[in-house]
Protein backbone atom coordinates (compact mmCIF):
# COMPACT_ATOMS: atom_id res chain seq x y z
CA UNK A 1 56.11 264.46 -57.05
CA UNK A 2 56.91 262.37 -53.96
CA UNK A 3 55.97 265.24 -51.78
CA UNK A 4 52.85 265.74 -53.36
CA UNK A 5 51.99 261.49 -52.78
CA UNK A 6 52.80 261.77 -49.71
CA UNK A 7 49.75 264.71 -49.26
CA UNK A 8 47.42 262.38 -50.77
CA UNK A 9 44.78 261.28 -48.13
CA UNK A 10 41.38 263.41 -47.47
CA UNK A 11 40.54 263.61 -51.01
CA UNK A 12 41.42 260.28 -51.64
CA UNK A 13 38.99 259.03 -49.07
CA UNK A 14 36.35 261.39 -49.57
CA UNK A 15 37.18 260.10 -54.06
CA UNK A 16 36.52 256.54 -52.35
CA UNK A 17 33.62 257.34 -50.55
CA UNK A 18 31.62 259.23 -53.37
CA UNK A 19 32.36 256.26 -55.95
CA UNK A 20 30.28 253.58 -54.41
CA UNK A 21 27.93 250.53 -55.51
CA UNK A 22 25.15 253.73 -56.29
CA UNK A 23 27.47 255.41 -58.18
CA UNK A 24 28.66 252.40 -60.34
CA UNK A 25 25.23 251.43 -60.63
CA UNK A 26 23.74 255.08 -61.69
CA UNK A 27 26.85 255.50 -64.34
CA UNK A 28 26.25 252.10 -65.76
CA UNK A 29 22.44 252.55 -66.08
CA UNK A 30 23.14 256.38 -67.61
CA UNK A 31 26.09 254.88 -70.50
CA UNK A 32 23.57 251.64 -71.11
CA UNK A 33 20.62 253.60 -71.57
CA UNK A 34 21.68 257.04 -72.89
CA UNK A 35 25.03 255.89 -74.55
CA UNK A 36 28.34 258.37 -73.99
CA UNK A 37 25.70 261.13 -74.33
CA UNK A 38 25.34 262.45 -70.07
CA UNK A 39 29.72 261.84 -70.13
CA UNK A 40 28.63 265.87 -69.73
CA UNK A 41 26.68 265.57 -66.63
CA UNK A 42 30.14 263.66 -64.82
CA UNK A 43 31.60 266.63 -65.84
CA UNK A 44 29.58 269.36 -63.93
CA UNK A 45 29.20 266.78 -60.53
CA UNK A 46 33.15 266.85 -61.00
CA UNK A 47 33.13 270.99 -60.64
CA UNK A 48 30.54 270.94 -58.41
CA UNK A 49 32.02 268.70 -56.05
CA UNK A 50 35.39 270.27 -55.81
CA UNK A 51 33.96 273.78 -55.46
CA UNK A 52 31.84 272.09 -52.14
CA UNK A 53 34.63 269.96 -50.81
CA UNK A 54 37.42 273.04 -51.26
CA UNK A 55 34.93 274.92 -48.99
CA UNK A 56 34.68 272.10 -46.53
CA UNK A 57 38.44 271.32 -46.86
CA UNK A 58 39.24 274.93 -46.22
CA UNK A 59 36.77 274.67 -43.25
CA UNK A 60 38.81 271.85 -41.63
CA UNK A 61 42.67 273.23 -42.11
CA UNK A 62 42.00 276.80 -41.22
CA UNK A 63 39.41 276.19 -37.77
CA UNK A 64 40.52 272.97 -37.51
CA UNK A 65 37.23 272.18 -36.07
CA UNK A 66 34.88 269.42 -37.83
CA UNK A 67 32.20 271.00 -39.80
CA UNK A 68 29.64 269.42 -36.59
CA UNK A 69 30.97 271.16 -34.57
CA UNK A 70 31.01 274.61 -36.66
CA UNK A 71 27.42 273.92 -36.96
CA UNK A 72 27.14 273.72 -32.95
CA UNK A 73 29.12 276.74 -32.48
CA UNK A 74 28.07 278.98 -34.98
CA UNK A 75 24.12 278.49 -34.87
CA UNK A 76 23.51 281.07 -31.51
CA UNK A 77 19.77 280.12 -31.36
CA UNK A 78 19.08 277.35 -29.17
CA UNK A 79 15.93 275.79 -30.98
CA UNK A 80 18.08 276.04 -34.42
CA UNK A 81 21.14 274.90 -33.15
CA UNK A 82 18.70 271.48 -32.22
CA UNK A 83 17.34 271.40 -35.25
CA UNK A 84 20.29 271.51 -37.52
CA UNK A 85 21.75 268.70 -35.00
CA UNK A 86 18.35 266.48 -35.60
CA UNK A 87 18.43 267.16 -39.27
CA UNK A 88 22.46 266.31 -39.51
CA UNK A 89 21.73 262.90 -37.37
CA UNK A 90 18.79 262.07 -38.97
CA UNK A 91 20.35 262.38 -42.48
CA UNK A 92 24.06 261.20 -42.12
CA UNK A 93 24.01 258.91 -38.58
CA UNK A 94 20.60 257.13 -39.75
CA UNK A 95 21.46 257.66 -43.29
CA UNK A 96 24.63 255.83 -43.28
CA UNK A 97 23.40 252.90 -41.29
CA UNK A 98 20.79 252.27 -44.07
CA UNK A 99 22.99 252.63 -46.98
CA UNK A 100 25.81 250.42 -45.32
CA UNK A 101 24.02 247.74 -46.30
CA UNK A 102 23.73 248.73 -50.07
CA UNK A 103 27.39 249.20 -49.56
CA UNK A 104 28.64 245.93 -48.37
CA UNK A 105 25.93 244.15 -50.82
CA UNK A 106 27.78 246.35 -53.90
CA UNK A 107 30.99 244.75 -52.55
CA UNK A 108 29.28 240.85 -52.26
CA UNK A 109 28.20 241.30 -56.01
CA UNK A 110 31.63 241.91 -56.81
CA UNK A 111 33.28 239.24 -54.68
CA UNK A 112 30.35 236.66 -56.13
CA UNK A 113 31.27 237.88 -59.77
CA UNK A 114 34.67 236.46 -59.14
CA UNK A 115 34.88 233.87 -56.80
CA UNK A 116 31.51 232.75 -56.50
CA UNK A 117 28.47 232.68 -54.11
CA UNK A 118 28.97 231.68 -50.57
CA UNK A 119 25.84 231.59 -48.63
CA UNK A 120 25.04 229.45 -44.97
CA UNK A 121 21.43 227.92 -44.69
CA UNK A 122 20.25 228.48 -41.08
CA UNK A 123 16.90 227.10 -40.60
CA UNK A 124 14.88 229.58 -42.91
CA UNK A 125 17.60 232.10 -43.46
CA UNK A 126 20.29 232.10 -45.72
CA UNK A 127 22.81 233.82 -44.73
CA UNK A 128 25.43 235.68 -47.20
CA UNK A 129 29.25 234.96 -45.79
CA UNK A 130 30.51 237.46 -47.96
CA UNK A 131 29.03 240.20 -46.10
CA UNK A 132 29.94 239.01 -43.16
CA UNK A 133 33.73 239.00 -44.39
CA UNK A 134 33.64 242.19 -45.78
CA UNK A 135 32.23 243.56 -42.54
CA UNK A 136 35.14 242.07 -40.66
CA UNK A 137 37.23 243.29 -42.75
CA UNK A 138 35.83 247.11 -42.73
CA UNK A 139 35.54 246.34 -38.89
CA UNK A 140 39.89 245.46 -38.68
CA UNK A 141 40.81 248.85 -40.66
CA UNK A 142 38.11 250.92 -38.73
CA UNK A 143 39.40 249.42 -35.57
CA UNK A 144 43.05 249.91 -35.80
CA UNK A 145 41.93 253.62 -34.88
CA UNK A 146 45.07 254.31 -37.18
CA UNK A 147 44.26 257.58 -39.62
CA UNK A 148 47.36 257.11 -42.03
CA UNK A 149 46.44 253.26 -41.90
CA UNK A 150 43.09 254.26 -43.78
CA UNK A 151 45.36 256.24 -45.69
CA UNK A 152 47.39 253.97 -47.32
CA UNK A 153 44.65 251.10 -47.50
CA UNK A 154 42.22 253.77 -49.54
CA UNK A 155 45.22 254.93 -51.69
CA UNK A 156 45.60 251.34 -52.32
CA UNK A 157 42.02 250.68 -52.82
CA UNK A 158 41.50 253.50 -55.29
CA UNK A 159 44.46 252.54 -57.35
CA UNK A 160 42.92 249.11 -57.58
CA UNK A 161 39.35 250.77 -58.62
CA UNK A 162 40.99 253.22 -61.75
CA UNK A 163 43.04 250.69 -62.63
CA UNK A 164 39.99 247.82 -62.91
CA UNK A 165 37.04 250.25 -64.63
CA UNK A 166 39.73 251.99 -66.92
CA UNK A 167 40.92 248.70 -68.29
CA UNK A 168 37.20 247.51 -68.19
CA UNK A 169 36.46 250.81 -70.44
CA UNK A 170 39.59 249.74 -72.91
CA UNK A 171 38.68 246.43 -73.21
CA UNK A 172 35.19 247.27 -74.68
CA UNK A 173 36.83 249.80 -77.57
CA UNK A 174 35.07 252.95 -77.03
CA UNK A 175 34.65 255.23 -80.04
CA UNK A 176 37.09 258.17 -79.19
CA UNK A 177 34.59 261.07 -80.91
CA UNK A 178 31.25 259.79 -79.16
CA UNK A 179 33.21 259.78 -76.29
CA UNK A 180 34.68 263.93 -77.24
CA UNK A 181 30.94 264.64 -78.20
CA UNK A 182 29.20 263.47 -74.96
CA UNK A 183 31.68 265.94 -72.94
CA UNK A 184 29.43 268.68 -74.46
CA UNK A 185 25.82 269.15 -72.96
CA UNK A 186 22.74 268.42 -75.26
CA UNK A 187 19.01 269.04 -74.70
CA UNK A 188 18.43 265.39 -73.96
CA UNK A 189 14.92 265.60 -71.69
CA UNK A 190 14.71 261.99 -71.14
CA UNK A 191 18.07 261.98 -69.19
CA UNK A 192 17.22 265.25 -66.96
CA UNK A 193 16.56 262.57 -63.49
CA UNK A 194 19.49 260.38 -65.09
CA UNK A 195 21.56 263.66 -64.96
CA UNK A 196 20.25 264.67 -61.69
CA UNK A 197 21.10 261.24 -59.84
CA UNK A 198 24.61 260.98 -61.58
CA UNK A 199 25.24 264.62 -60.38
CA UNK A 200 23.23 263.65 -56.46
CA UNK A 201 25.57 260.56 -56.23
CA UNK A 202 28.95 262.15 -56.32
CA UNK A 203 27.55 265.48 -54.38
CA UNK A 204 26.38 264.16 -50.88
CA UNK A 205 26.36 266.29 -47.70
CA UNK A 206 28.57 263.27 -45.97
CA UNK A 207 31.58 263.76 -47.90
CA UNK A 208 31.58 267.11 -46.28
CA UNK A 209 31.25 266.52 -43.15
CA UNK A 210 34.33 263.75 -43.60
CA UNK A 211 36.31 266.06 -45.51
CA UNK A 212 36.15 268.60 -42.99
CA UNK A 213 37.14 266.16 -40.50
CA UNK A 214 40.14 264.50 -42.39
CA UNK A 215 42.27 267.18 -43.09
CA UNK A 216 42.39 268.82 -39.05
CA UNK A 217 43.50 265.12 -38.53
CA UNK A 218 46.33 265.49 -41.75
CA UNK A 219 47.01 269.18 -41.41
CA UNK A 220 47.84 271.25 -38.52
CA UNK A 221 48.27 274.79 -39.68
CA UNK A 222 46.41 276.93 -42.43
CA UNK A 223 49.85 277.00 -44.49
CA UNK A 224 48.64 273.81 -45.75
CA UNK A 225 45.72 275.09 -47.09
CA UNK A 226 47.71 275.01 -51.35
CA UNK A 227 48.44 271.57 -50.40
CA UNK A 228 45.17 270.53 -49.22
CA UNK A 229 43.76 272.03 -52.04
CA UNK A 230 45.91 270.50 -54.74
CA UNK A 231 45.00 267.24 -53.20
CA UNK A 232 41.41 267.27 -53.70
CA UNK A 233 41.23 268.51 -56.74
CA UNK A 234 43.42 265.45 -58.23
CA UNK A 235 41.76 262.68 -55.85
CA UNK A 236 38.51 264.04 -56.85
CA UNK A 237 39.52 264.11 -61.09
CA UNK A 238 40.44 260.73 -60.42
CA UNK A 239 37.18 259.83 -58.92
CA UNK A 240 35.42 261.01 -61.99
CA UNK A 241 37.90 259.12 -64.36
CA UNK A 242 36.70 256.53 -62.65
CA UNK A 243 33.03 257.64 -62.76
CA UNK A 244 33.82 258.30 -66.55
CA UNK A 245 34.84 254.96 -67.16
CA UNK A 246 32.28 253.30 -65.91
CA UNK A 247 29.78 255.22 -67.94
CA UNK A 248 31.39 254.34 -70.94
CA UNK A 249 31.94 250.69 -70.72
CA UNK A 250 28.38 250.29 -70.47
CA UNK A 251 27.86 252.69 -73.50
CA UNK A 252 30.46 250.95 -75.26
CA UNK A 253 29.29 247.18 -74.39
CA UNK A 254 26.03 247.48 -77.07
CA UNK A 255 23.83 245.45 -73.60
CA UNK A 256 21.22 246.89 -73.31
CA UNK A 257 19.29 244.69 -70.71
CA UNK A 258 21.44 245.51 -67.62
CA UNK A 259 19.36 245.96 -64.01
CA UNK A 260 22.75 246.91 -61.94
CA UNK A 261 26.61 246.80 -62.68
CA UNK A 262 27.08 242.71 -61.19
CA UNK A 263 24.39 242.44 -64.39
CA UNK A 264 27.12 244.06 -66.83
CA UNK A 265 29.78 242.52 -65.32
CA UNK A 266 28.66 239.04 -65.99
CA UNK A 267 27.31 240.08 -69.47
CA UNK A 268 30.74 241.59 -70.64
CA UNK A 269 31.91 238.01 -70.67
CA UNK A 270 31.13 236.80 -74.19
CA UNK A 271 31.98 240.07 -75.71
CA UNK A 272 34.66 240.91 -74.56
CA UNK A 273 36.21 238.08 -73.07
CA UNK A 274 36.55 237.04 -68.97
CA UNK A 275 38.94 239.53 -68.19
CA UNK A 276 36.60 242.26 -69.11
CA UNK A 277 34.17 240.95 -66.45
CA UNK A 278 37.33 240.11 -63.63
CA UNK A 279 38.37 243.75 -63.86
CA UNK A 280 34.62 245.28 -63.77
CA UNK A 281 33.75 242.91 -60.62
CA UNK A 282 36.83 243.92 -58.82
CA UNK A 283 36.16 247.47 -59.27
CA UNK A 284 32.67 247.24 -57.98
CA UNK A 285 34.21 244.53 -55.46
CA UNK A 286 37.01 247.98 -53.96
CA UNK A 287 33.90 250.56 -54.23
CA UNK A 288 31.79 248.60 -52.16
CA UNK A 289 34.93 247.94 -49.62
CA UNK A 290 35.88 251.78 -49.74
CA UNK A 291 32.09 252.51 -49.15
CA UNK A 292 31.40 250.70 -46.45
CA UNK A 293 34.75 251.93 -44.49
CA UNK A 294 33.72 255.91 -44.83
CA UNK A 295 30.03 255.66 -44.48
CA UNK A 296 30.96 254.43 -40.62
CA UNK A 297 33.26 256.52 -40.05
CA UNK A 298 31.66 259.95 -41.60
CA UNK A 299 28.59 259.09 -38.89
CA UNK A 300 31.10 258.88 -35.98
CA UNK A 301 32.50 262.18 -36.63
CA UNK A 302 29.44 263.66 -37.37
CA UNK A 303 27.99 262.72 -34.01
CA UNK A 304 31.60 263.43 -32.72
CA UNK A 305 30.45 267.13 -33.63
CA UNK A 306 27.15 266.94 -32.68
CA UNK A 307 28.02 266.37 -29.04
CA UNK A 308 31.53 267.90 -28.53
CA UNK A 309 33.22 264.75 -27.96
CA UNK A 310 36.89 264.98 -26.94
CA UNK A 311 38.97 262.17 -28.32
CA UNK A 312 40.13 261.17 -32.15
CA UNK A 313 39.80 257.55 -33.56
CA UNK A 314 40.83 255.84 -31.35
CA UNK A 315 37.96 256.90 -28.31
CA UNK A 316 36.07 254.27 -26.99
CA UNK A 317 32.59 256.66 -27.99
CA UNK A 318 33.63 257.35 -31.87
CA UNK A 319 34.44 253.43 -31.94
CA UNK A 320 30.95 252.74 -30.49
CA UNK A 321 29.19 254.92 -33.56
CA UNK A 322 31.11 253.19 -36.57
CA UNK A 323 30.77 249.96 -34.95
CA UNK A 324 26.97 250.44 -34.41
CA UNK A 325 26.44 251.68 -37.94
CA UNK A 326 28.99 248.74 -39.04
CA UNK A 327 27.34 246.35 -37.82
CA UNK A 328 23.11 247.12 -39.06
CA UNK A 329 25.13 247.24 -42.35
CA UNK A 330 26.05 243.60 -42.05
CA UNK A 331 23.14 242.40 -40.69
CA UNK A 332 20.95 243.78 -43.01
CA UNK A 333 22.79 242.74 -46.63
CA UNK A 334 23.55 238.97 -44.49
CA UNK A 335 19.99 238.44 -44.96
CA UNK A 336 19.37 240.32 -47.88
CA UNK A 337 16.92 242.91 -45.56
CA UNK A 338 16.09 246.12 -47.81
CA UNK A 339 15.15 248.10 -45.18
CA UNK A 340 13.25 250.22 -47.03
CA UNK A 341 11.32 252.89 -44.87
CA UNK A 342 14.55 253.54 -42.98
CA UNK A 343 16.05 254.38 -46.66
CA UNK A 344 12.87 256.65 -47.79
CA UNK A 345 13.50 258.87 -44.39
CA UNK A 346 17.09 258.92 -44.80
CA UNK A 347 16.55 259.72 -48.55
CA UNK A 348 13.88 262.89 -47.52
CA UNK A 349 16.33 263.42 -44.35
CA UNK A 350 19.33 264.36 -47.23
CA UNK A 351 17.63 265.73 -49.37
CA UNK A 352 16.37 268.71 -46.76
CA UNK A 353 20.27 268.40 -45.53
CA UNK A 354 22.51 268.69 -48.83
CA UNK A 355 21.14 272.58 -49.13
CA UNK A 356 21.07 273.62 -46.04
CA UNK A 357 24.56 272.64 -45.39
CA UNK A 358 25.40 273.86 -49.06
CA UNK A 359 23.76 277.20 -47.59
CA UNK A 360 25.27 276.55 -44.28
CA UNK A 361 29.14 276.23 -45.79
CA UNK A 362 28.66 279.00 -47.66
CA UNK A 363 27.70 281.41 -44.82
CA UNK A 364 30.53 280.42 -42.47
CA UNK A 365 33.22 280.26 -45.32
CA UNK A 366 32.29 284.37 -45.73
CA UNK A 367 33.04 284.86 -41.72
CA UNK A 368 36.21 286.53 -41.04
CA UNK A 369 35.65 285.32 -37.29
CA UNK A 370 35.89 281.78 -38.62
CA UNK A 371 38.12 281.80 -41.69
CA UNK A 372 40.32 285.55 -41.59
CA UNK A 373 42.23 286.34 -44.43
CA UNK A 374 40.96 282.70 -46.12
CA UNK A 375 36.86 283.63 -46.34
CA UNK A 376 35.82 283.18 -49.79
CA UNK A 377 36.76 285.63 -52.41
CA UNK A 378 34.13 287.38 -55.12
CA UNK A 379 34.94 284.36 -57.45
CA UNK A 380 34.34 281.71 -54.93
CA UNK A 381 30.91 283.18 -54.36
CA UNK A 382 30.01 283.24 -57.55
CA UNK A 383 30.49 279.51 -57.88
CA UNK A 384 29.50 278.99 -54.41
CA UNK A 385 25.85 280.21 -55.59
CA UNK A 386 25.50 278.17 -58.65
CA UNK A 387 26.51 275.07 -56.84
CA UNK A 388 23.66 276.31 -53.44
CA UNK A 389 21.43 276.62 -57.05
CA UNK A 390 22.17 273.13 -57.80
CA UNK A 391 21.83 271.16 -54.79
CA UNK A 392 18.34 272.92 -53.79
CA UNK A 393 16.89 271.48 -57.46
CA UNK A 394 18.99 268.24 -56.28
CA UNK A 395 17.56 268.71 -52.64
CA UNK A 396 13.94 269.03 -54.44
CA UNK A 397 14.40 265.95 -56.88
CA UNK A 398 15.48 263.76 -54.46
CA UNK A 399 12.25 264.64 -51.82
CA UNK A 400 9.81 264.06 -54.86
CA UNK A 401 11.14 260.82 -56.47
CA UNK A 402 11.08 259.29 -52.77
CA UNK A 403 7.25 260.99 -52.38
CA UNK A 404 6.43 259.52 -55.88
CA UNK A 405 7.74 256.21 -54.97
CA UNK A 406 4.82 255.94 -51.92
């Protein structure tokens, strides 16, 4: 048992990076609106990220190469090599910088939950000193350069985040059968785009670029492959307890106006008492937090890839990237900016990306030139195709509801 804690890391991160303010937001909106009914749907993004992420992870121990810079080197055509690196930017580099901001905000709504609102009138803007504290804060662990610091500070993170939406989840006495009877799928059409973003927020083509990176930076040799495998498949169960959870508080509450998850967390109050709402605004205070450490620092190693950087954490260049994206993230949720075209292209950008890298993955994982005696066997492929299945109809959903929305 201690040597298996002592593994935990990757999966952990790439756990804390997938349950962010969207998530928390998307689960809350499915459990108010649909009841324990899509618990199903967390179910199948659960198997559908670990079959993903144990492609990515194998990716990363075995080459010990980022997935970036797989990309770079296995692509042999010029003009499609630039295109996949235009595509990758445009989606995770630009991407990231947009949703930092819904990241940080997630964690203000938490911290204003709590302690209270804390904003600075300057002429005609106010600006919001909690994102400007969480920033710093991000900016100090990010900075540090320090890989098993990030370790311990996620591990400590996530532990906070169960530990707040599982209590949350008891404290509003869930009925144990609805709970058992939502774990199996029903032909509930008026959930299908509820299903699809519960399933698009805990499968994004980040996460696999990250994961890819973190474990060459944990794991040296391809022995650690069981180990590295073990490891995501509990950090990323725990993610979707914690996904779970979430759902059902809100299906449990009986609200039924609720906008976002700061809206439940304030509402749980006279229900359920003030505790209820402390332990629901402190997990969406450590997703935000988590969130808006990973989405910096998945964009640096992406364009760490991209351009063949030498150098880990601590180079001046990867600093420059997370800092960059760090910082838009601040100023944008400071001054409560929705910058909303940049999120519509980042939005199209992923949704052309999550395929093609699903496609991508599953092409290089098959090489014996990359992988050897590790390339996927006949049952990995299997599941490899349903999951390329489901993130094209996720690739397609996500392109339309953005097109709808002009």
């Amino acid at each position: 048992m201690r040597n298996f804690l002592k593994n935990l890391g990757p999966g952990i991160l790439v756990s804390a990076a997938f349950i962010g303010p969207g998530t928390v937001t998307v689960c809350t909106l499915a459990g108010v609106e649909f009841g324990y009914s899509l618990l199903w749907a967390l179910v199948l993004s659960i198997f559908s990220c670990i079959i993903l992420q144990e492609m990515a992870a194998r990716l990363g121990v075995v080459s010990q190469k980022d997935l970036s810079d797989v990309i770079r080197e296995e692509i042999k055509k010029p003009i499609f090599r630039v295109l996949a690196i235009i595509l990758i930017f445009s989606a995770i580099v630009i991407g990231n910088a947009a949703y930092e901001a819904g990241n940080i905000t997630g964690a203000v709504l938490g911290a204003e939950a709590i302690f209270g609102i804390q904003n600075l009138q300057i002429g005609d803007f106010k600006l919001n000193l909690w994102s400007i504290f969480i920033g710093a804060v991000a900016f100090v662990l990010l900075f540090t350069g320090s890989y098993k610091t990030l370790e311990k500070i996620f591990i400590g993170l996530v532990l906070l985040m169960s530990i707040s939406f599982v209590l949350t989840a008891i404290l509003t006495k869930p009925d144990i059968l609805e709970i058992l009877s939502g774990l199996v799928p029903t032909s509930n059409a008026a959930g299908l785009l509820t299903v699809m973003a519960i399933v698009g927020t805990t499968v994004v083509p980040y996460n696999l670029f990250l994961h890819a990176s973190l474990v060459s930076e944990k794991w040296k040799e391809a022995s650690y492959l069981p180990i590295a495998r073990k490891e995501l498949i509990v950090s990323i169960i725990l993610g979707g307890t914690v996904s779970m959870a979430i759902l059902i508080s809100a299906a449990s509450s009986g609200l039924t106006n609720v906008n976002s998850a700061a809206d439940m967390a304030v509402s749980l109050e006279p229900l359920f008492g003030k505790f209820a709402t402390w332990f629901m605004s402190l997990g969406l205070l450590a997703a935000g937090i988590t969130s808006s450490i990973t989405a910096p620092l998945a964009a640096a190693y992406v364009v760490k890839g991209c351009f063949g950087w030498e150098g880990g954490m601590k180079s001046a260049k990867f600093k420059t990237v997370w800092a960059v994206v760090l910082i838009l993230g601040v100023f944008f949720s400071s001054l409560q900016i929705n910058p909303i075209e940049i999120i519509r292209f980042a939005q199209i950008a992923n949704g052309i990306l999550l395929p093609v890298i699903a496609i991508f993955l599953f092409w290089v994982v098959n090489k014996a030139s990359v992988l050897g005696k590790h390339r996927n066997s006949k049952l990995q492929n299997v599941l490899g195709i349903l999951v390329i299945a489901l993130s094209v109809f996720l690739g397609i959903k996500a392109i339309l509801s953005v097109l709808q929305s002009f």
